[in-house]
Each structure stands twice: as C-alpha cells, then as structure tokens.
Protein backbone atom coordinates (compact mmCIF):
# COMPACT_ATOMS: atom_id res chain seq x y z
CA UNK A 1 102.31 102.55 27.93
CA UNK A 2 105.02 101.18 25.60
CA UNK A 3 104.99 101.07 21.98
CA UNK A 4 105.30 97.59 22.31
CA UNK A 5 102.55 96.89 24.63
CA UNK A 6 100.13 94.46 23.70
CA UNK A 7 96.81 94.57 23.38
CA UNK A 8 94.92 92.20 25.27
CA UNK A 9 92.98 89.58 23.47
CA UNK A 10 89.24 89.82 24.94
CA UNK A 11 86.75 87.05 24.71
CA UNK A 12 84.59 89.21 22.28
CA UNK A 13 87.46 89.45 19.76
CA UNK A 14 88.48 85.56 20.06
CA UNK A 15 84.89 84.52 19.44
CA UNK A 16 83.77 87.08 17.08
CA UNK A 17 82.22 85.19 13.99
CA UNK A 18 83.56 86.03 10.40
CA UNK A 19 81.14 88.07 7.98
CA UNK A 20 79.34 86.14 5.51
CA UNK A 21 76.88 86.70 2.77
CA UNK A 22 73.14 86.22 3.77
CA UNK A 23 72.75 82.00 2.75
CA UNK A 24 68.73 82.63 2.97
CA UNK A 25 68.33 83.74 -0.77
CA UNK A 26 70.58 80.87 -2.07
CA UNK A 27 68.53 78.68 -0.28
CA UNK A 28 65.13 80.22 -0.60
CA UNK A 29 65.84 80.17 -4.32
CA UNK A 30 66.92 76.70 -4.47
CA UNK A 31 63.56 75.83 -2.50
CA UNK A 32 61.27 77.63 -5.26
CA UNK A 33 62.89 76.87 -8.40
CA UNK A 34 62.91 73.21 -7.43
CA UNK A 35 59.27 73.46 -6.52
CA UNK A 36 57.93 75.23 -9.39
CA UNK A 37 59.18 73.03 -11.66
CA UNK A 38 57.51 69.94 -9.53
CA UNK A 39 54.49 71.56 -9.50
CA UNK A 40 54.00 72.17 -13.05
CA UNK A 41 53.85 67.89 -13.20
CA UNK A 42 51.92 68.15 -9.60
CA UNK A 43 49.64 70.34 -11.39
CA UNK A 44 48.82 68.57 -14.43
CA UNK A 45 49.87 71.46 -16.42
CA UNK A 46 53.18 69.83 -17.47
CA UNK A 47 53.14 66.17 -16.73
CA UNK A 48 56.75 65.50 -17.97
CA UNK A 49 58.17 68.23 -15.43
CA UNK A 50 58.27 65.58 -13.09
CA UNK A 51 60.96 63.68 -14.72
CA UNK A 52 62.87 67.08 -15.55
CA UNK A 53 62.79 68.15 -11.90
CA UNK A 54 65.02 65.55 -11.20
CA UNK A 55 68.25 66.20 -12.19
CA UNK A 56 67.14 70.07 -10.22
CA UNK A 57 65.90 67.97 -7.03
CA UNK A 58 69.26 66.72 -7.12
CA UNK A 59 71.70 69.71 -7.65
CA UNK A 60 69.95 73.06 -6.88
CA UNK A 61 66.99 71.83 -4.68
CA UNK A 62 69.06 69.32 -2.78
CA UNK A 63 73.40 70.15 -2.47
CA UNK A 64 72.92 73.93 -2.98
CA UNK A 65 69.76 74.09 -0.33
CA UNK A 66 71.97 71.96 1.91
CA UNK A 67 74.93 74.11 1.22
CA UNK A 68 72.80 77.11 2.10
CA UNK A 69 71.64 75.37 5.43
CA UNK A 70 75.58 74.75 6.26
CA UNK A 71 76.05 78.52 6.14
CA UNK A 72 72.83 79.45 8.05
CA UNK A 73 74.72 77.26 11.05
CA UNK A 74 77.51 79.24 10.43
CA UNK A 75 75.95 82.68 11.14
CA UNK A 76 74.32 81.72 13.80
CA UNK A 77 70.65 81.44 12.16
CA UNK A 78 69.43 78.06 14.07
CA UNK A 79 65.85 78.61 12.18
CA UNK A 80 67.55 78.83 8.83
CA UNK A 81 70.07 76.24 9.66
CA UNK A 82 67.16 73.80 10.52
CA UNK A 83 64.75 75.05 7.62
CA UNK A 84 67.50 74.82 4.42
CA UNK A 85 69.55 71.89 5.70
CA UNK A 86 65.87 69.52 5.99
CA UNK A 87 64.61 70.86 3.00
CA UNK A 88 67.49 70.11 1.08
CA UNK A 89 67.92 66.76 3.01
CA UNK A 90 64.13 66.59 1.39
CA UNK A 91 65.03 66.96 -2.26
CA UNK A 92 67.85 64.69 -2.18
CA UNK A 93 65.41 61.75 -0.71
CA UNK A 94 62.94 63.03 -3.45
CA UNK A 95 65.55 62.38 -6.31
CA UNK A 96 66.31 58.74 -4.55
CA UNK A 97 63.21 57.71 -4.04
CA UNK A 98 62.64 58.90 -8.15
CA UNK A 99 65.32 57.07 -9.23
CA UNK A 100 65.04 54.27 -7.64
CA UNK A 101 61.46 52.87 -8.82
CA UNK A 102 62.34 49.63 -7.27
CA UNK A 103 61.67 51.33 -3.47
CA UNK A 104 59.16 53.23 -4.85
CA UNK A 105 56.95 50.33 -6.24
CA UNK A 106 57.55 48.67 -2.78
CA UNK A 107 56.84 51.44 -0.78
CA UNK A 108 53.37 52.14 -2.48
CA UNK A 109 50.55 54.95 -2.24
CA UNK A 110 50.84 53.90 1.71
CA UNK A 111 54.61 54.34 2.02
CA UNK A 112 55.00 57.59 -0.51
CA UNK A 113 52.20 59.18 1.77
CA UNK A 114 53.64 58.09 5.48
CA UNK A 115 56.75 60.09 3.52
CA UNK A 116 54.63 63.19 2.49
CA UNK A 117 52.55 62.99 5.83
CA UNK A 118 55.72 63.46 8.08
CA UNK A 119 57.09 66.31 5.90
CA UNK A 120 53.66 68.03 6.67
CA UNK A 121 53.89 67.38 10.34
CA UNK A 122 57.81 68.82 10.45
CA UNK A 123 56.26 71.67 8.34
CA UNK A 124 53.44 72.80 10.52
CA UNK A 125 56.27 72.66 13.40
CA UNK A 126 58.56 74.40 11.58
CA UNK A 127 55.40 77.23 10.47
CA UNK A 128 54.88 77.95 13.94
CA UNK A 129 58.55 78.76 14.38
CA UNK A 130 57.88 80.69 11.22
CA UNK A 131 55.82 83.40 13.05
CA UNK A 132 58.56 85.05 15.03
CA UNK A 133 60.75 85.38 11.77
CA UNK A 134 59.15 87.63 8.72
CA UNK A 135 55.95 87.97 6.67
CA UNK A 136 57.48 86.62 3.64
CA UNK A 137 58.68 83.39 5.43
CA UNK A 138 55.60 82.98 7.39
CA UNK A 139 53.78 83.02 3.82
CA UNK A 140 56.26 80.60 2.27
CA UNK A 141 55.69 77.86 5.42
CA UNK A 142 52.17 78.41 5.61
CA UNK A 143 51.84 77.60 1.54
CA UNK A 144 54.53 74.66 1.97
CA UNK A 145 52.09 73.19 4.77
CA UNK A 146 48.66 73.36 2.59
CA UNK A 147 50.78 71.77 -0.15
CA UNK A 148 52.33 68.80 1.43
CA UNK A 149 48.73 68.27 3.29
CA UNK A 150 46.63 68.26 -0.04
CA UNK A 151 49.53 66.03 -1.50
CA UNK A 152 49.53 63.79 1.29
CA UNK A 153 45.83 63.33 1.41
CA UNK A 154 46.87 62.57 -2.90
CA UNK A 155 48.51 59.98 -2.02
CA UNK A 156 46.58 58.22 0.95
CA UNK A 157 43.11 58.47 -1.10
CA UNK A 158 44.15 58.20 -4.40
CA UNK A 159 42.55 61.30 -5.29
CA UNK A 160 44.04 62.92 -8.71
CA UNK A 161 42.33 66.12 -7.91
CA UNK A 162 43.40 66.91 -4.63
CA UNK A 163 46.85 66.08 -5.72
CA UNK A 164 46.75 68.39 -8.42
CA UNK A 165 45.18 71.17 -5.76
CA UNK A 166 48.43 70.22 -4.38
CA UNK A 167 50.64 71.30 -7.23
CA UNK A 168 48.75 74.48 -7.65
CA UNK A 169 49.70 75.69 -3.92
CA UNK A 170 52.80 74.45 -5.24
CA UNK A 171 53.22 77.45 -7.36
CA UNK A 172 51.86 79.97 -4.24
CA UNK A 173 54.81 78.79 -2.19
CA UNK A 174 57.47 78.59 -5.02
CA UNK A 175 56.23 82.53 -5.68
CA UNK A 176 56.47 83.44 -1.84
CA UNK A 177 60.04 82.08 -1.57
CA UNK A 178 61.31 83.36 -4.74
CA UNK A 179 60.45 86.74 -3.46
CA UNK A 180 61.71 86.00 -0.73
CA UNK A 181 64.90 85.27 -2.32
CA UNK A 182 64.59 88.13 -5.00
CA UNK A 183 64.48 90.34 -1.75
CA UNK A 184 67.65 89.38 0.07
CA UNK A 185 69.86 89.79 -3.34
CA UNK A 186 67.99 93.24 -4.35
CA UNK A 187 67.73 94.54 -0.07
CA UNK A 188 71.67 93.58 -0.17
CA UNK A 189 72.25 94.80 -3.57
CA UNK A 190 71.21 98.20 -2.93
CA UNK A 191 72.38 98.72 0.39
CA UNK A 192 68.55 99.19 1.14
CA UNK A 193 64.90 97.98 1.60
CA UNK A 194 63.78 97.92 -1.59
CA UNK A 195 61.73 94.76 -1.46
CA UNK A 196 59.70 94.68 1.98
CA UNK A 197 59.76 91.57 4.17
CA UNK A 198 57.61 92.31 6.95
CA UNK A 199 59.62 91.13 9.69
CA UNK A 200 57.63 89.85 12.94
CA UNK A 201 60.16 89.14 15.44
C-alpha cells in the first residue's frame, strides 16, 4: 500500500453523528423553573406569580425548552425530542393564551379546561413511555400527570381547592425535574454518577 492510498470512506464514518452536550438538563430545567414559579400562583401561596411567570413561560419555559427539544432530535433521543419540543410548544401557548385575555374570556372555564384536559391525556401517553427511560423521569411525568388532572378537574368544576391541590403537585414535579436537571450538569461535571437516576430501560 502507497503512501498515498486512500482510505475508504465507510457508511459508519459518513453517518456518524457529531458530539453534543446532553440537551435534557437545559430542558428539564427550563420545565421546573417555569413550573415552580406557576405553581406558587396555582398554589395560592403567591397569587401574583402568575403574572410574573409570564415573561419565564415565554423565554426559558417556552424558546429554551424548545431549543432543548431541537437538540434531543439531533442526538437521536426521539423521547426527549417529543417530551421538550411539546412542552415548550406548551409554555409558549400558555404565555398566548395569558396575554391575550380577549381568547381567554372567549374560551371560558370550558375552553381553558378542553386545553388542560388534552395536555393530561398527551401526558399520561407520554408517562407510559416514561417507564422504559429513568426513575427520575418516570417521577417527573407521573407528578406532571396528577397536576394537569387536578388542574383540569379546576377548571371544569370550578373548584378553587382542587386547583390549588394542583399547584402544590406543581412544586413535586418542578422538584423531580430540577433534580433531574441538577443531575445531568453535576453526572457530566464530574465525569461521574454523583447524583443517581435510576435508569429503567
């Protein structure tokens, strides 16, 4: 063999996807920030929260999520892809729908819920998906799915209390996924498991 043989060029090599940065705890911190903050007004503990979260719903909870769920496609992580990208997709109708009191008034308890009830359903789907990925996620979807159910059934009934029950899961899900998040940054920080995920796959 000559110096100036080639190598060849196999399939593996032209395919091979670039390294990137683990997306999940941009976008799992993005998810919990946004939703503590919501459920401090969900809650009752903070009622002006809700009009603070906004301008978060917007930016963190909504571009940066999305952003996140852009990257998960790029690795190759179809859950994550699916998970960050709706989520964010959520956050941004969240902020519209806040903004916009016109649609909101129109829409009413009815409409508001119909939009909380099908974020449940795509949750519960998205949970059972959840069990073949790690502890930590299947805690965060699990939370997220009690939440948007007791805030749903807010909505329909008009009940303040079960709304606020809502805003307290809140919390329980905001604290799985910022652990979640805390854990990729630390576990890639330090080159090892330092924060345990459980995985289940």
């Amino acid at each position: 063999m000559s110096a100036t043989t080639e190598i060849p060029v196999t399939d593996h090599a032209v395919h091979a996807r670039p390294s990137f940065a683990d997306p999940g705890a941009l976008g799992l911190g993005a998810f919990a920030l946004t939703t503590f903050v919501l459920s401090l007004a969900n809650s009752g503990i903070v009622p002006t929260a809700g009009a603070a979260v906004l301008g978060i719903a917007l930016f963190y909870g909504g571009i940066a999520q999305l952003a996140a769920g852009m990257w998960e496609f790029a690795s190759g992580n179809t859950f994550g892809a699916t998970a960050f990208t709706s989520y964010g997709a959520f956050w941004l109708a969240f902020w519209w729908l806040e903004t916009n009191p016109a649609a909101a008034k129109e829409a009413g308890a009815a409409g508001v819920g119909s939009f909380l009830l099908a974020w449940t359903i795509f949750t519960v789907l998205m949970t059972v998906a959840a069990l073949k990925t790690n502890g930590v996620i299947l805690a965060v979807f699990v939370a997220l799915s009690l939440t948007f159910l007791a805030l749903t059934i807010g909505e329909f009934s008009g009940a303040v209390g079960v709304s606020r029950l809502g805003g307290w899961i809140g919390f329980l899900t905001a604290a799985f996924a910022w652990y979640g998040s805390c854990a990729v940054v630390v576990n890639s920080t330090w080159k090892r498991t330092v924060l345990p995920v459980w995985p289940r796959g």
